[in-house]
N, C-alpha and C. Protein backbone atom coordinates (compact mmCIF):
# COMPACT_ATOMS: atom_id res chain seq x y z
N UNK A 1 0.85 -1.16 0.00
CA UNK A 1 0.00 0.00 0.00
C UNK A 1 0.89 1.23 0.00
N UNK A 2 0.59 2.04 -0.91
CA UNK A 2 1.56 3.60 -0.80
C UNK A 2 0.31 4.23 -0.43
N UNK A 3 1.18 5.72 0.37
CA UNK A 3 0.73 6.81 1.36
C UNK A 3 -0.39 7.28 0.77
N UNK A 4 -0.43 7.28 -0.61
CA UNK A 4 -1.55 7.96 -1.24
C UNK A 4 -3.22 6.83 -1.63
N UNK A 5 -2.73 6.16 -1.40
CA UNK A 5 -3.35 5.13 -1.03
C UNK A 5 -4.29 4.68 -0.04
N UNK A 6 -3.89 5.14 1.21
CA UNK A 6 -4.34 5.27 2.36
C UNK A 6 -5.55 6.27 2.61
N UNK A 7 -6.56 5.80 3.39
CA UNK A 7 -7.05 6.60 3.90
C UNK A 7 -7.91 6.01 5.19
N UNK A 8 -8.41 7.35 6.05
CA UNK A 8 -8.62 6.97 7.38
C UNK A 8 -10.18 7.26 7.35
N UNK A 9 -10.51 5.93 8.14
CA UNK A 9 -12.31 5.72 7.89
C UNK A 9 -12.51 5.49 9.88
N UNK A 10 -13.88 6.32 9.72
CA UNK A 10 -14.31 6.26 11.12
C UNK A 10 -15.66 5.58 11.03
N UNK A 11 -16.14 4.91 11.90
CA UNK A 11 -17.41 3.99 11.87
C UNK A 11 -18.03 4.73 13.41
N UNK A 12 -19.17 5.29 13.00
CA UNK A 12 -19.78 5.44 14.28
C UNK A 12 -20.81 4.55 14.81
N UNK A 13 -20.76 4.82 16.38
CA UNK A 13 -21.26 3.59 17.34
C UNK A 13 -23.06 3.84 16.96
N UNK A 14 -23.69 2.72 16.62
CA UNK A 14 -25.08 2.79 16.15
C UNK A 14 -25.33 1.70 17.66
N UNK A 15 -26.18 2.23 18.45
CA UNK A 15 -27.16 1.82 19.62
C UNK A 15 -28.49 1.21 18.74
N UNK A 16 -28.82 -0.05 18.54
CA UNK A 16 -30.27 -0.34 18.91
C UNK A 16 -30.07 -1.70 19.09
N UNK A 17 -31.59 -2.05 19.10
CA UNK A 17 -32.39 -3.21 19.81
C UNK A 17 -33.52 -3.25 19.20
N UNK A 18 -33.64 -4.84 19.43
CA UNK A 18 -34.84 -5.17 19.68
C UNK A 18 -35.91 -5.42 20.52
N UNK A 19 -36.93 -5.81 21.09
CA UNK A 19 -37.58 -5.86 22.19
C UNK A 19 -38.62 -7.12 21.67
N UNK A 20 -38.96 -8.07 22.40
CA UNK A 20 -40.46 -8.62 22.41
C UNK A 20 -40.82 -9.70 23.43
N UNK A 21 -41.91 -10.25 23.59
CA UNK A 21 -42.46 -10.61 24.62
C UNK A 21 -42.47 -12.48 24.22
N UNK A 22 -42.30 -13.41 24.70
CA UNK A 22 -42.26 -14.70 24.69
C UNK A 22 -42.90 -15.56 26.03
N UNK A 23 -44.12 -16.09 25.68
CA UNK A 23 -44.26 -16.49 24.62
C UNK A 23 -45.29 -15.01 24.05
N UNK A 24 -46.50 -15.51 22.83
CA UNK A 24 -47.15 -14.45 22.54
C UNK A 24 -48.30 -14.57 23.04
N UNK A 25 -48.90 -15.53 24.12
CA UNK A 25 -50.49 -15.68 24.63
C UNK A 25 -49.85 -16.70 25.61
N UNK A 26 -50.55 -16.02 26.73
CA UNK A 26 -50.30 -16.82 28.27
C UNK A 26 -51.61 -16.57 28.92
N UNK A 27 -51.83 -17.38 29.43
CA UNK A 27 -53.15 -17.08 30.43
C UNK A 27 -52.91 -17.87 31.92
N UNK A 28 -53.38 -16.50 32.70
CA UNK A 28 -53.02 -16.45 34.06
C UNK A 28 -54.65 -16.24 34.77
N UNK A 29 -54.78 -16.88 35.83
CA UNK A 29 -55.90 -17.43 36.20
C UNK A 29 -55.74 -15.94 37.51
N UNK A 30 -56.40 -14.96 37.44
CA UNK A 30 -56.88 -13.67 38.29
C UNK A 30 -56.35 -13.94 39.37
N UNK A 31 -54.98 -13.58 40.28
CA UNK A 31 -54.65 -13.25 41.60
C UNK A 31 -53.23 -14.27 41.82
N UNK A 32 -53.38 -15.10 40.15
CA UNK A 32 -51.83 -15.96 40.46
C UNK A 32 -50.68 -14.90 39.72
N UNK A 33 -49.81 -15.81 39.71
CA UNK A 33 -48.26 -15.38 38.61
C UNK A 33 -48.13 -16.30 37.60
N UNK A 34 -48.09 -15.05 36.61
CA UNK A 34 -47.84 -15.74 35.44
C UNK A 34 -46.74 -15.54 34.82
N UNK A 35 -45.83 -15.86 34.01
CA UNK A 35 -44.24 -16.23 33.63
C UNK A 35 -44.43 -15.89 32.22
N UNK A 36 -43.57 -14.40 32.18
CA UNK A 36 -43.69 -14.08 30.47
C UNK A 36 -42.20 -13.85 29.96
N UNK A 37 -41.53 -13.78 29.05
CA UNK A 37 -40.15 -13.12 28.89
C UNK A 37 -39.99 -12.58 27.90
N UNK A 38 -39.25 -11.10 28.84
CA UNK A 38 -38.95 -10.31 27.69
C UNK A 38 -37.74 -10.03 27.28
N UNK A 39 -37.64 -10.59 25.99
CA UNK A 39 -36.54 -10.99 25.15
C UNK A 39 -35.91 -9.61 24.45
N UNK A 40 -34.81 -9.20 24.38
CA UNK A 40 -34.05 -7.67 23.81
C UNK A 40 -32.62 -8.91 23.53
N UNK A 41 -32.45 -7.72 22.41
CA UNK A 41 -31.35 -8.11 21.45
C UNK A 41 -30.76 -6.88 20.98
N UNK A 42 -29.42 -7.14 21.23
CA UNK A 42 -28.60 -5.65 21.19
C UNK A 42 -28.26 -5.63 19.41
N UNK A 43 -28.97 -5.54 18.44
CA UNK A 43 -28.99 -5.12 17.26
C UNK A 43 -27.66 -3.89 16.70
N UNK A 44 -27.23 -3.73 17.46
CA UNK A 44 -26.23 -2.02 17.28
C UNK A 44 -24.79 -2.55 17.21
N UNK A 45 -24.21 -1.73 17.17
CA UNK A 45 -22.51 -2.46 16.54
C UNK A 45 -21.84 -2.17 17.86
N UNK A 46 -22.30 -2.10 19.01
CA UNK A 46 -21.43 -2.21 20.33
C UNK A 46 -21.94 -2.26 21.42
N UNK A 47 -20.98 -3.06 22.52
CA UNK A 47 -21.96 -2.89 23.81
C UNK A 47 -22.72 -2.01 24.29
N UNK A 48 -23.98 -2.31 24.53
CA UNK A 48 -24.65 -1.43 25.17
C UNK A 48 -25.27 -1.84 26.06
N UNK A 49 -25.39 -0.84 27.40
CA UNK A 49 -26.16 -1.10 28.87
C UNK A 49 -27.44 -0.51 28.27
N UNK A 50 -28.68 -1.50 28.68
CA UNK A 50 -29.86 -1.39 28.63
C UNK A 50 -30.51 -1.36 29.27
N UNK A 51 -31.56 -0.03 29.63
CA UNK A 51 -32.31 -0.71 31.29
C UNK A 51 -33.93 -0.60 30.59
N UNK A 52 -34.73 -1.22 31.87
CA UNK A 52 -35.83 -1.89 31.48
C UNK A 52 -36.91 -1.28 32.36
N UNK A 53 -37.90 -1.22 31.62
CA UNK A 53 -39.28 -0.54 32.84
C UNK A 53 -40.86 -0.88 32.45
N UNK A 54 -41.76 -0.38 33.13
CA UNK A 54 -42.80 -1.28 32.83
C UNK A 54 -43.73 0.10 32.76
N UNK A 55 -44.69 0.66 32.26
CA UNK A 55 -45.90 1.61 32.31
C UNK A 55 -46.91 1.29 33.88
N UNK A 56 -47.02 1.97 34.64
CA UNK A 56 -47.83 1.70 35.75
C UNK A 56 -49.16 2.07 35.36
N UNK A 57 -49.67 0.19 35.79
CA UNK A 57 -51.14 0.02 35.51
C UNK A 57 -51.77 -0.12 36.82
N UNK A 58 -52.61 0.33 37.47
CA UNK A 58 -53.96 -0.23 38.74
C UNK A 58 -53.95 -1.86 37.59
N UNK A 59 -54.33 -2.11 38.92
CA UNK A 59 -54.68 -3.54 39.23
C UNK A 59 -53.95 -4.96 38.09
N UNK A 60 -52.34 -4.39 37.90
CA UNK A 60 -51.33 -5.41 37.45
C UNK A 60 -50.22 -4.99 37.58
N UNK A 61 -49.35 -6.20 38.05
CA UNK A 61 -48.14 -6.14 38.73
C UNK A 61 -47.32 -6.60 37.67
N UNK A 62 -46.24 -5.76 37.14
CA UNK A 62 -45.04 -6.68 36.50
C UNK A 62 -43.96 -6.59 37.29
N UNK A 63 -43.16 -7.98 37.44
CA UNK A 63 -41.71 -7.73 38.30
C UNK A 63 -41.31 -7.92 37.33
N UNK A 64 -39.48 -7.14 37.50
CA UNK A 64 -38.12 -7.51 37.19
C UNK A 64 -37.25 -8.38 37.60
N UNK A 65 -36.92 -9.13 37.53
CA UNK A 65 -35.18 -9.51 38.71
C UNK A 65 -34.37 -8.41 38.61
N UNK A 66 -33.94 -7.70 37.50
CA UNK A 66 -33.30 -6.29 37.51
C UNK A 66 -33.54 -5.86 36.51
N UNK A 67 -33.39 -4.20 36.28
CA UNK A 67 -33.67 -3.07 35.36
C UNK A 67 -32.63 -2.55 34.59
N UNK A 68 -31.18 -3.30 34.46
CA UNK A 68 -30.29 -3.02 33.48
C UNK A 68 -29.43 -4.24 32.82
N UNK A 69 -29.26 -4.35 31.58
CA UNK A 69 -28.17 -5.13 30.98
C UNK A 69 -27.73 -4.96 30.57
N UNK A 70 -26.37 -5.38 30.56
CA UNK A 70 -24.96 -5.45 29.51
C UNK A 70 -25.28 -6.21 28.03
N UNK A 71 -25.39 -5.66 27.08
CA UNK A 71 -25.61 -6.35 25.75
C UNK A 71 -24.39 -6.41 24.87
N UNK A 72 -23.54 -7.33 24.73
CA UNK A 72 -22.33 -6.97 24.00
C UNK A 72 -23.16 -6.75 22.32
N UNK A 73 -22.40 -6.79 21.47
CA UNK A 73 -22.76 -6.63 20.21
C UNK A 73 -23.19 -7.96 19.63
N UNK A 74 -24.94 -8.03 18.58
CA UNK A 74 -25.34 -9.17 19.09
C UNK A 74 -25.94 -10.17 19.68
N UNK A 75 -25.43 -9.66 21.01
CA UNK A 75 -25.84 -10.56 22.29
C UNK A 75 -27.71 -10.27 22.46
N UNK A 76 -27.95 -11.43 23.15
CA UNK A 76 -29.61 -11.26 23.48
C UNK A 76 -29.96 -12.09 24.34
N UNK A 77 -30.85 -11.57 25.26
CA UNK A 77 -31.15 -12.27 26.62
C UNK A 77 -32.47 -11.91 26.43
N UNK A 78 -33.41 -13.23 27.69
CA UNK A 78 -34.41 -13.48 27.57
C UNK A 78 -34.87 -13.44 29.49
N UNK A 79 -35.57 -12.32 29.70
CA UNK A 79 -35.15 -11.80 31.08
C UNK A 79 -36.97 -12.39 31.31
N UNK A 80 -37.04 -13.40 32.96
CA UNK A 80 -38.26 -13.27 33.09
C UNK A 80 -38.67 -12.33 33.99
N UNK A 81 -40.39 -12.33 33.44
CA UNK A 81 -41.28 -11.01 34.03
C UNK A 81 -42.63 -11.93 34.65
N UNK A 82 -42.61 -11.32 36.22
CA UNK A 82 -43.74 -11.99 36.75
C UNK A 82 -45.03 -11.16 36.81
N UNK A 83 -46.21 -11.80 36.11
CA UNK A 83 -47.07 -10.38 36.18
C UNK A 83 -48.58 -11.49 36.31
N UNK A 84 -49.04 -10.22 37.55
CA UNK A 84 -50.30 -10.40 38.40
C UNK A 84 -51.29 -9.44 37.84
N UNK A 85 -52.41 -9.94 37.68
CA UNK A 85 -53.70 -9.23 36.85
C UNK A 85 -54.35 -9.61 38.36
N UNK A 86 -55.29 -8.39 39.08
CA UNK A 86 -56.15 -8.71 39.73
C UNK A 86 -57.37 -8.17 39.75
N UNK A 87 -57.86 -7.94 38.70
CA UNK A 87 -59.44 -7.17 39.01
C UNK A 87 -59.82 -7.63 37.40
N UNK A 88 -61.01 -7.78 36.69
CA UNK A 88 -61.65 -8.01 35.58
C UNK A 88 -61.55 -6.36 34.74
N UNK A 89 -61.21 -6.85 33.38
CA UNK A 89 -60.78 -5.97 32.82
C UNK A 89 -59.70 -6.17 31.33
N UNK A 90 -59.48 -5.51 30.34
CA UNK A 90 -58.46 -5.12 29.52
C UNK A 90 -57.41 -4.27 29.58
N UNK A 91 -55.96 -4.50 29.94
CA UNK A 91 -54.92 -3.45 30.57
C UNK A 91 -53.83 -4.05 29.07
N UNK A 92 -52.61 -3.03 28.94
CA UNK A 92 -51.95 -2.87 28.19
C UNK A 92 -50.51 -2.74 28.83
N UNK A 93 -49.67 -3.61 28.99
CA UNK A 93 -48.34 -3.78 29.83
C UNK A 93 -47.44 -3.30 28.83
N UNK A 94 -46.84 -1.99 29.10
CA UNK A 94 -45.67 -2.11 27.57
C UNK A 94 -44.60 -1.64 28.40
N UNK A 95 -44.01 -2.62 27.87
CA UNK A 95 -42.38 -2.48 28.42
C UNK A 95 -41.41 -1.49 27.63
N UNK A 96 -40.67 -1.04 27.98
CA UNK A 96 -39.77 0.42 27.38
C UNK A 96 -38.22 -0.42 27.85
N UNK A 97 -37.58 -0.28 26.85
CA UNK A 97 -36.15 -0.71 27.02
C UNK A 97 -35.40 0.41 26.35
N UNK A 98 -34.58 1.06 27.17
CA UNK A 98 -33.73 2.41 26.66
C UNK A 98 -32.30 1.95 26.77
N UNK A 99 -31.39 2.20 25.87
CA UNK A 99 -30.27 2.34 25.70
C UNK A 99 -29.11 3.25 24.78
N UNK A 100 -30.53 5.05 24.64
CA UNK A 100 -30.06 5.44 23.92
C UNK A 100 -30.84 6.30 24.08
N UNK A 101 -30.70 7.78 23.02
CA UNK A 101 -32.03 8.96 23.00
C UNK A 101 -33.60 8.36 22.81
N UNK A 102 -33.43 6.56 21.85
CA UNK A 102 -34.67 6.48 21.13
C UNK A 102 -34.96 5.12 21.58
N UNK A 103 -35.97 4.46 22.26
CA UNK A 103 -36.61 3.61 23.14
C UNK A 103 -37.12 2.40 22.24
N UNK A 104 -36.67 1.50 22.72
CA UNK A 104 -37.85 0.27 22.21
C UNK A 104 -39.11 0.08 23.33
N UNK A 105 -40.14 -0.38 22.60
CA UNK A 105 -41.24 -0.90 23.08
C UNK A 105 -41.72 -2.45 22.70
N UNK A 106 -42.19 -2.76 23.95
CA UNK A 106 -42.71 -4.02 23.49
C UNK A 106 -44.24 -4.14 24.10
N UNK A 107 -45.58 -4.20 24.11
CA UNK A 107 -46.81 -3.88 24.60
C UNK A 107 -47.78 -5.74 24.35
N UNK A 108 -47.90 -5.60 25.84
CA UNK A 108 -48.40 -7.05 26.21
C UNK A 108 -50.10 -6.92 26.78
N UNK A 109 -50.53 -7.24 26.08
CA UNK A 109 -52.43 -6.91 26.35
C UNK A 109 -52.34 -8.00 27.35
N UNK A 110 -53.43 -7.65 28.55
CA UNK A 110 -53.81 -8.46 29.49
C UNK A 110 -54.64 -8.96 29.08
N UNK A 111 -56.12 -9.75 29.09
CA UNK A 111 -57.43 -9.57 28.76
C UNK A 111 -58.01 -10.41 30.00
N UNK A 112 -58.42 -10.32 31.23
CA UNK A 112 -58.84 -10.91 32.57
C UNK A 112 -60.62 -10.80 32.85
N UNK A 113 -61.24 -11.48 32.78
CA UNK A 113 -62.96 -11.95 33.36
C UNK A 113 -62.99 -12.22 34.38
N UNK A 114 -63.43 -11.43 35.18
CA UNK A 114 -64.05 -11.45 36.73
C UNK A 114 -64.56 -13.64 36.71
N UNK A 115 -63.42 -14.29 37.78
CA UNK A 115 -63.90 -15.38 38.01
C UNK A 115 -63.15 -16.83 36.90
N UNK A 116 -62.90 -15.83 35.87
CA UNK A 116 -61.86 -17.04 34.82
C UNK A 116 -60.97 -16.00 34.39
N UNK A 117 -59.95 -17.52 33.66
CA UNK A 117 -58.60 -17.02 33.68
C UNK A 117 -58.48 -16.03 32.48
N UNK A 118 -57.40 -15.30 32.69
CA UNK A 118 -56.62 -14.15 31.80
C UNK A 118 -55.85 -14.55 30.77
N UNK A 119 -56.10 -13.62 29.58
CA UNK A 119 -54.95 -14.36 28.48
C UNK A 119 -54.35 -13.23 28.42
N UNK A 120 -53.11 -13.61 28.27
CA UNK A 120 -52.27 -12.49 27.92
C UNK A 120 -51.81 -12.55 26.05
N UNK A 121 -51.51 -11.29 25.27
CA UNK A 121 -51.02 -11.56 24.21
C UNK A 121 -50.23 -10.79 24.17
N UNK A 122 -49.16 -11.09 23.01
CA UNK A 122 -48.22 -10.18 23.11
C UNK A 122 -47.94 -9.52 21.83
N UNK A 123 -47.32 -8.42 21.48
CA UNK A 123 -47.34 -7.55 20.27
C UNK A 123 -45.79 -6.75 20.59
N UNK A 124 -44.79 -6.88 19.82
CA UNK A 124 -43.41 -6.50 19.46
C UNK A 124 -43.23 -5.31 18.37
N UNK A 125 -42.62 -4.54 19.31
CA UNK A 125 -42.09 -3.21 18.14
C UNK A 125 -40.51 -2.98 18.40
N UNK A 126 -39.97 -2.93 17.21
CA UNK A 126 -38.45 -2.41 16.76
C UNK A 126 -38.05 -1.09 16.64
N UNK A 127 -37.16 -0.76 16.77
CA UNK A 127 -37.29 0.54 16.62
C UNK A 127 -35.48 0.74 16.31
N UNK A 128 -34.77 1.22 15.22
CA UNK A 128 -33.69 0.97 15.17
C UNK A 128 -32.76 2.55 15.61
N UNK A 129 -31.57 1.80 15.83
CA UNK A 129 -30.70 3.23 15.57
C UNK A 129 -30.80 4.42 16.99
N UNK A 130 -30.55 3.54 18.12
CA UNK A 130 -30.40 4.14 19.87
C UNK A 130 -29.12 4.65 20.01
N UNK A 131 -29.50 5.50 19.57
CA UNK A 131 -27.85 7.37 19.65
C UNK A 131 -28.15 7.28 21.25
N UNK A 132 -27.10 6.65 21.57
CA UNK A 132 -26.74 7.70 22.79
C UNK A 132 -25.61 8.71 22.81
């Protein structure tokens, strides 16, 4: 290679992810726990710390085990979420995973009848390109 030859290339760090819910229909019987996971995939060309949160609904509980991950480039984990429906009704669980100015969502419909069990479904959105 001669000098003129050369040239100097910069690649900038692109943040995103994916987000979605596994399985896509669970049904949880009003006042138990039901076992959903939400699956993120670090889509972006470098590690990125990701943290995780839930929209506060009356009358449903989602847990975490924790609210941040290490995603190398790539990498994808499948984190479980324990979530309690207790009153009859249609609620909308959407999870927000940030690792950047621009958020993934992932939005999990409850659907619960006073007396029988709850189905849950699930619905996945992408969202590319998390500038931090």
């Amino acid at each position: 290679m001669r000098a003129e030859d050369a040239r100097n290339v910069t690649i900038d760090s692109v943040r995103a992810a994916t987000a979605q819910w596994q399985p896509t229909a669970l049904t949880i019987v009003s006042g138990t726990v039901g076992l959903a996971d939400l699956t993120i995939e670090n889509t972006g060309n470098t590690e990125t710390t990701f943290g995780m949160s839930f929209n506060a609904i009356a009358n449903v509980t989602a847990t975490l085990p924790f609210t941040q991950i290490v995603l190398p480039l790539n990498g994808k984990i499948s984190v479980p979420v324990d979530i309690v429906g207790r009153a009859a009704g249609n609620y909308q669980l959407a999870a927000t995973v940030t690792g950047g100015a621009t958020s993934v969502q992932a939005n999990l419909v409850l659907l619960n009848r006073t007396g029988r069990a709850a189905v849950v479904h699930a619905a996945h959105a992408q969202v590319d390109n998390l500038h931090q």
